[in-house]
PDB file of N, CA and C in Angstrom:
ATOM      1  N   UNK A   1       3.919-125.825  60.577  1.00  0.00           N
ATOM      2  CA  UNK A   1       5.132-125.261  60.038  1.00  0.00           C
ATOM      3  C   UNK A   1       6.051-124.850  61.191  1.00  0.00           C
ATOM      4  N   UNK A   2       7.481-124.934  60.911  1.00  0.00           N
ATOM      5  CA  UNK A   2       8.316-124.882  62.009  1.00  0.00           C
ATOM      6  C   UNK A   2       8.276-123.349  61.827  1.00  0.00           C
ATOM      7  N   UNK A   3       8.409-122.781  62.793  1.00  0.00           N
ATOM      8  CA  UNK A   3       8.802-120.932  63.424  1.00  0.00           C
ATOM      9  C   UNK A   3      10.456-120.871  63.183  1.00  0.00           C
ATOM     10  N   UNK A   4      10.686-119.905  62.350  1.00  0.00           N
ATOM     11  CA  UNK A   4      11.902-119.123  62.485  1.00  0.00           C
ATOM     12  C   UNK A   4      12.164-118.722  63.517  1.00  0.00           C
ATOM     13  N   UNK A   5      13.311-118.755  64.137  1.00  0.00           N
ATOM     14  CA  UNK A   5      14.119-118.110  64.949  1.00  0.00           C
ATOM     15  C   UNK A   5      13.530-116.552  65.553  1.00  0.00           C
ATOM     16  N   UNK A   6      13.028-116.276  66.609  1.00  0.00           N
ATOM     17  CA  UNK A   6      12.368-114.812  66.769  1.00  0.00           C
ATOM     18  C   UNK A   6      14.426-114.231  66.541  1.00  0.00           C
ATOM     19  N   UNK A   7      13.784-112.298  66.001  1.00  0.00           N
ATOM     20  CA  UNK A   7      15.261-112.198  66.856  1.00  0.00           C
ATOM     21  C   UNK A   7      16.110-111.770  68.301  1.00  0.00           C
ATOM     22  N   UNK A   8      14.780-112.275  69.462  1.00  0.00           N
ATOM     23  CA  UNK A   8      15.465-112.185  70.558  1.00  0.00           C
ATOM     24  C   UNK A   8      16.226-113.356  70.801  1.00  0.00           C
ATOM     25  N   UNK A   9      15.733-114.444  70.124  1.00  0.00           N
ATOM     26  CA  UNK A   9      16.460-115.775  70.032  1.00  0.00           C
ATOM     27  C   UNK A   9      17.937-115.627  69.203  1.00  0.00           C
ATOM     28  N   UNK A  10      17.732-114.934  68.432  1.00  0.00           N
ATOM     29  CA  UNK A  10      19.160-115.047  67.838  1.00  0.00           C
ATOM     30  C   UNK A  10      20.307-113.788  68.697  1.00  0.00           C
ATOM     31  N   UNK A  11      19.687-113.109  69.131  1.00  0.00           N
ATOM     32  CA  UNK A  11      20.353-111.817  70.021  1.00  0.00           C
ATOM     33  C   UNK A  11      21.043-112.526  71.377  1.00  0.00           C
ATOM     34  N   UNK A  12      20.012-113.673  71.862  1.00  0.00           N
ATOM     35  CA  UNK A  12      20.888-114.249  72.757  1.00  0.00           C
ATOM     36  C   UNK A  12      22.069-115.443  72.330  1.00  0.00           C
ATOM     37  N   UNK A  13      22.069-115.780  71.387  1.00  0.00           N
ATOM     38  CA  UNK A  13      22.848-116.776  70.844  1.00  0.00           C
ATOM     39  C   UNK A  13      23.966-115.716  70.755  1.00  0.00           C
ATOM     40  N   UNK A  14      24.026-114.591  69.982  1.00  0.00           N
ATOM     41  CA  UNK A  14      25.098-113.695  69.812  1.00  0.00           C
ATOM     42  C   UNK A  14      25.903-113.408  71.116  1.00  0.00           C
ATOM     43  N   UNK A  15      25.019-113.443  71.687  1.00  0.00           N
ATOM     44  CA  UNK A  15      25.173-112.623  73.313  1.00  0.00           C
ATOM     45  C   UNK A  15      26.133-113.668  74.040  1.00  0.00           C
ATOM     46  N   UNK A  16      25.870-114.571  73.619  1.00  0.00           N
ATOM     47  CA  UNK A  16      26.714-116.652  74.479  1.00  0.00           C
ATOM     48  C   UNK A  16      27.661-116.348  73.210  1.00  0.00           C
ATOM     49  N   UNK A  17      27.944-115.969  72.178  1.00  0.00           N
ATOM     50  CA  UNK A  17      29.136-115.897  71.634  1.00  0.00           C
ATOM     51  C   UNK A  17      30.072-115.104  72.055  1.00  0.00           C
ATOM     52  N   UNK A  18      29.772-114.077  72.220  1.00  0.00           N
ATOM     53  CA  UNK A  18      30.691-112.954  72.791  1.00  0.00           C
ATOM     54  C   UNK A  18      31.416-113.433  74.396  1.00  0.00           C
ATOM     55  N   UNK A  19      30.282-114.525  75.212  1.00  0.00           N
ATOM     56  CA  UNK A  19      30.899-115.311  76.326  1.00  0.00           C
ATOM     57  C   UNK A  19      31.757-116.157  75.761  1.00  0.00           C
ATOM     58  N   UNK A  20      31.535-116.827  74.986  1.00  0.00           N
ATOM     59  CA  UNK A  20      32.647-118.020  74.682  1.00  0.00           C
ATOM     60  C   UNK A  20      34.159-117.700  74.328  1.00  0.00           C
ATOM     61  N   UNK A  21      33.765-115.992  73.297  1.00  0.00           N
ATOM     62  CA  UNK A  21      34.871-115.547  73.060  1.00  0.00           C
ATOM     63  C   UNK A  21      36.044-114.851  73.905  1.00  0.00           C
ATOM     64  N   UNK A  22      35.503-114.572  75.012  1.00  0.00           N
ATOM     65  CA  UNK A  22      35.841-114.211  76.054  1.00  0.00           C
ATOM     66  C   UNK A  22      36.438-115.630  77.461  1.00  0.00           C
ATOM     67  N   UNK A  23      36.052-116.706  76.610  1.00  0.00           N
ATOM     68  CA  UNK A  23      36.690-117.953  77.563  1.00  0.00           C
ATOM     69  C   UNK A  23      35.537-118.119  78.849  1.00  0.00           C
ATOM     70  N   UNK A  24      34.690-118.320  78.468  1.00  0.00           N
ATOM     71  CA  UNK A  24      33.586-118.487  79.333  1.00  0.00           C
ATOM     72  C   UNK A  24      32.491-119.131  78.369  1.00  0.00           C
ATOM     73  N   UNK A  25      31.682-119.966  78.952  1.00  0.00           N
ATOM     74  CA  UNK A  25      30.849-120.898  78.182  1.00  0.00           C
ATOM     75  C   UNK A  25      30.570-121.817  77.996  1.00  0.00           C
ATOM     76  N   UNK A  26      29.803-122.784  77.205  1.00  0.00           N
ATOM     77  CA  UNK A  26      30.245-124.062  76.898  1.00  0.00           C
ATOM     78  C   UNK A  26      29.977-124.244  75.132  1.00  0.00           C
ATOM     79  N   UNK A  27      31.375-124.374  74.622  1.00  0.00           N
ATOM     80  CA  UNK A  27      31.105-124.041  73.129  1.00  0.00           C
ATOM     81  C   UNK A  27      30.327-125.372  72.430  1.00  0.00           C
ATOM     82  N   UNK A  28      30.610-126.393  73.209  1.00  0.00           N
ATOM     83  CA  UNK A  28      29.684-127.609  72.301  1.00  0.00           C
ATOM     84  C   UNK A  28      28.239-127.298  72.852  1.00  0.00           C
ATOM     85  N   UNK A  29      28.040-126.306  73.420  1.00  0.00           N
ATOM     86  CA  UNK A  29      26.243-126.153  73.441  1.00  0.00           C
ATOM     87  C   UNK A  29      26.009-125.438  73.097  1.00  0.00           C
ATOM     88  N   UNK A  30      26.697-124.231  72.553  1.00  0.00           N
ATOM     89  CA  UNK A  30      26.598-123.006  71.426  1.00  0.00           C
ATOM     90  C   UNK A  30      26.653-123.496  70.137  1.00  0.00           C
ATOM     91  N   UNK A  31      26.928-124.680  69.747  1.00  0.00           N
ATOM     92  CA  UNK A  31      27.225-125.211  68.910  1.00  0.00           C
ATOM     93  C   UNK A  31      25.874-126.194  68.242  1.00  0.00           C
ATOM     94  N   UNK A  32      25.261-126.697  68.975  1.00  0.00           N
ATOM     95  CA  UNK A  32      24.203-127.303  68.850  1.00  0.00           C
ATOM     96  C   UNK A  32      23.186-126.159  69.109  1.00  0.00           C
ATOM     97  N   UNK A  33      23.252-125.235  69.831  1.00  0.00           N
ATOM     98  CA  UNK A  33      22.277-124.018  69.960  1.00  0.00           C
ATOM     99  C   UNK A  33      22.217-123.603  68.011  1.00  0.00           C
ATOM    100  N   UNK A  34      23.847-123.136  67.644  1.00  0.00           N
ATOM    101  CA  UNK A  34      23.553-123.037  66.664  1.00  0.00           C
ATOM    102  C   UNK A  34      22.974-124.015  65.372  1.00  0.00           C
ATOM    103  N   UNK A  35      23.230-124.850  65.135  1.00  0.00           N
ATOM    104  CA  UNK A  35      22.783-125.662  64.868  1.00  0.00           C
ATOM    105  C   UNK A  35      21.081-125.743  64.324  1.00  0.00           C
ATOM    106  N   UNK A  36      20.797-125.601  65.453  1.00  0.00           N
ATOM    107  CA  UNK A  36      18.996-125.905  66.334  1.00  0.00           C
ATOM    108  C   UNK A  36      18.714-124.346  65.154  1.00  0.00           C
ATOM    109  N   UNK A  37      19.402-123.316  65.464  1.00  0.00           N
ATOM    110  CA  UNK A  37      18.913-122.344  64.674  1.00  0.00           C
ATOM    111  C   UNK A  37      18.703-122.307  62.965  1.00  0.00           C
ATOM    112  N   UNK A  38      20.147-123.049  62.960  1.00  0.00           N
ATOM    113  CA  UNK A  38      20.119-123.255  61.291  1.00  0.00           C
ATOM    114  C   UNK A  38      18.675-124.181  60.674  1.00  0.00           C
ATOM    115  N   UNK A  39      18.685-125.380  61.849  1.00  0.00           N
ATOM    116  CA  UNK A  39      17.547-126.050  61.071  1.00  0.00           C
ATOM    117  C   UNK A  39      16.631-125.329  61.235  1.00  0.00           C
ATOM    118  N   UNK A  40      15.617-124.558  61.944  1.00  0.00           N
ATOM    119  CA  UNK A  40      15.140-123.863  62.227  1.00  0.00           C
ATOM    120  C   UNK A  40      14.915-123.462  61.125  1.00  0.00           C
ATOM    121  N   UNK A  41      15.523-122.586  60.720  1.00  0.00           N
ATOM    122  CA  UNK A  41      15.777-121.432  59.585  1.00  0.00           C
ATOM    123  C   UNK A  41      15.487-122.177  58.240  1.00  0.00           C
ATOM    124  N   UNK A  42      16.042-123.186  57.754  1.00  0.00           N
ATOM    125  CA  UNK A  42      16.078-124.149  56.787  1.00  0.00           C
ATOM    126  C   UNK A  42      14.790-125.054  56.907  1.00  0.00           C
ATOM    127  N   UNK A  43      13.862-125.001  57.838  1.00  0.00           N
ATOM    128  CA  UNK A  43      12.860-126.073  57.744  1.00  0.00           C
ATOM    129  C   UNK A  43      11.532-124.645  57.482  1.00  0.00           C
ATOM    130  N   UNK A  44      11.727-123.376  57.768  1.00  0.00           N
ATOM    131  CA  UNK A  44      10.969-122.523  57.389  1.00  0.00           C
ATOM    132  C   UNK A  44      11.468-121.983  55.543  1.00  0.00           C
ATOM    133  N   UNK A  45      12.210-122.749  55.096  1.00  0.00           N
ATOM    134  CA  UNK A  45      12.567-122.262  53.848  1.00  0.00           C
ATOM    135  C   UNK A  45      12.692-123.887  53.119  1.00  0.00           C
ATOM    136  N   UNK A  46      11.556-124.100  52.729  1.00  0.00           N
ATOM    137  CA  UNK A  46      11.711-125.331  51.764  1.00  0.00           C
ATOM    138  C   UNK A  46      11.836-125.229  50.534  1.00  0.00           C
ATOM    139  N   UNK A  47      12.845-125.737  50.380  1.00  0.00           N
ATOM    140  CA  UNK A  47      13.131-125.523  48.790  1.00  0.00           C
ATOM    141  C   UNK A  47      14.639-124.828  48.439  1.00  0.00           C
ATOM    142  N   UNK A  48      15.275-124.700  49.583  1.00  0.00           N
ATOM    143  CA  UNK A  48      16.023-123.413  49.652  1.00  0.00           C
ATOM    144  C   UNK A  48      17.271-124.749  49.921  1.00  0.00           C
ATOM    145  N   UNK A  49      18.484-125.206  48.773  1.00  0.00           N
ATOM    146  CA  UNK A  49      18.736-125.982  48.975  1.00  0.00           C
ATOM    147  C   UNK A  49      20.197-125.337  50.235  1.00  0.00           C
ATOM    148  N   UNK A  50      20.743-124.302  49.853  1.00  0.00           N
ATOM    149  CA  UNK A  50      21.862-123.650  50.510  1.00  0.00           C
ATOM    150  C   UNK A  50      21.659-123.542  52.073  1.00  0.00           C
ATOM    151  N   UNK A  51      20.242-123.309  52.662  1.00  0.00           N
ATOM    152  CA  UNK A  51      20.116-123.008  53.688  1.00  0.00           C
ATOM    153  C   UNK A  51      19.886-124.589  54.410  1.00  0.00           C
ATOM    154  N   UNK A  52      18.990-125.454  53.698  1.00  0.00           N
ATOM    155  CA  UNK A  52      19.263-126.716  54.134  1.00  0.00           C
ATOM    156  C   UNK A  52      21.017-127.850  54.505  1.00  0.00           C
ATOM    157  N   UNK A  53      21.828-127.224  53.510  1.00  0.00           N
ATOM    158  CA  UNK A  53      22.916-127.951  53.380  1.00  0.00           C
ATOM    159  C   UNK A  53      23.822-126.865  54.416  1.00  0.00           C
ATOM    160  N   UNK A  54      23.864-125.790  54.923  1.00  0.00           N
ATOM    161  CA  UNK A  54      24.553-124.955  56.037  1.00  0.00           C
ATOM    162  C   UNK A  54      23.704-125.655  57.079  1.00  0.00           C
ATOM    163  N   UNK A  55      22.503-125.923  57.181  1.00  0.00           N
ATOM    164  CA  UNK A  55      22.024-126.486  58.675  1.00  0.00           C
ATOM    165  C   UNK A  55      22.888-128.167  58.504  1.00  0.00           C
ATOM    166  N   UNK A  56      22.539-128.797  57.757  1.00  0.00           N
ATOM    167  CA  UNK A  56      23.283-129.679  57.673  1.00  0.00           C
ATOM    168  C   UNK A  56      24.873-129.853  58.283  1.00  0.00           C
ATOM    169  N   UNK A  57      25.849-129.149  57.972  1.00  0.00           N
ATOM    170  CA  UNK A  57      27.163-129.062  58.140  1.00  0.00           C
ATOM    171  C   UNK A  57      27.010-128.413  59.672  1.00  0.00           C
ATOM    172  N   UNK A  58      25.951-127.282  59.925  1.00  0.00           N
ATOM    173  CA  UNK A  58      26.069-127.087  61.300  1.00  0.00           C
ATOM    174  C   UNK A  58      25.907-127.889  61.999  1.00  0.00           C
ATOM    175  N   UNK A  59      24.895-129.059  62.157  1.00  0.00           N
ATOM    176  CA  UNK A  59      24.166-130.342  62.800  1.00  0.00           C
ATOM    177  C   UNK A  59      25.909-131.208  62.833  1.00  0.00           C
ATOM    178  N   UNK A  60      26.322-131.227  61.444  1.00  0.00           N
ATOM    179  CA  UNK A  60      27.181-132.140  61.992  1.00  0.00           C
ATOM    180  C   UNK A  60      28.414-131.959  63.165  1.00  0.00           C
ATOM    181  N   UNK A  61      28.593-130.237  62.840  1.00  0.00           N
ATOM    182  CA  UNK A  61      29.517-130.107  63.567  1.00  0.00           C
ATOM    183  C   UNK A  61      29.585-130.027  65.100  1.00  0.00           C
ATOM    184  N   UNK A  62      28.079-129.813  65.300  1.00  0.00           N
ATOM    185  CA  UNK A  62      27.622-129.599  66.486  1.00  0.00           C
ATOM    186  C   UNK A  62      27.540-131.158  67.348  1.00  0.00           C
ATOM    187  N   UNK A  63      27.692-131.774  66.572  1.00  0.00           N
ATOM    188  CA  UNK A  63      27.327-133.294  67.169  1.00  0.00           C
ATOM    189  C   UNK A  63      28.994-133.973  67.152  1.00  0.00           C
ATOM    190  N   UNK A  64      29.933-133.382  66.492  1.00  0.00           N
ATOM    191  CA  UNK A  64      31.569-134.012  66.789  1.00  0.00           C
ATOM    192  C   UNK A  64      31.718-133.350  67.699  1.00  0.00           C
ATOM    193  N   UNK A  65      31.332-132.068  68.056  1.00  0.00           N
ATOM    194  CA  UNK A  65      31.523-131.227  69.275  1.00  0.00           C
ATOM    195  C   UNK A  65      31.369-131.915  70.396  1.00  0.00           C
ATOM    196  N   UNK A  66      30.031-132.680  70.523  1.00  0.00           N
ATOM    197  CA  UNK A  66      29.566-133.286  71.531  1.00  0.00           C
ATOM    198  C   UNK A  66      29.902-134.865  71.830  1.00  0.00           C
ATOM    199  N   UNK A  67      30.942-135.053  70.793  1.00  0.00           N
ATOM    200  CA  UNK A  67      31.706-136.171  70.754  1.00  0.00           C
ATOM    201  C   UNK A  67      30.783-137.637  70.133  1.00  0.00           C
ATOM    202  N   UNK A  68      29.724-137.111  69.202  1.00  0.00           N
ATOM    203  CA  UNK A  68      28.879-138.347  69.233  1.00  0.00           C
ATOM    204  C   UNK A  68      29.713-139.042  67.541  1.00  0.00           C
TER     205      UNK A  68
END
């Protein structure tokens, strides 16, 4: 079974937001960071169609980010 997100993992993701927001960063890898979390989150919740379809839309966005 995939592991949820600890929340020091998500504390640092917050933590690279507050850089990005500040103009420092790299937002297409915060972007796929997030992403990585959503599925994460959604592969520990099967069945859960809302949390699957937000990792979804995150994955995609994270991947136009990265220009693919």
């Amino acid at each position: 079974m995939v592991e949820r997100p600890t929340v020091h993992e998500i504390a640092e993701f917050l933590a690279d937001v507050r850089e990005i927001r500040t103009g420092d960063g790299n937002s297409a890898g915060l972007a796929a960071r997030k992403a990585d979390l959503l599925e994460r989150i959604a592969a520990a919740m099967p069945g859960d169609a809302e949390a699957a379809e937000v990792a979804r839309i995150a994955r995609a966005a994270a991947d136009e980010a990265e220009g693919r």
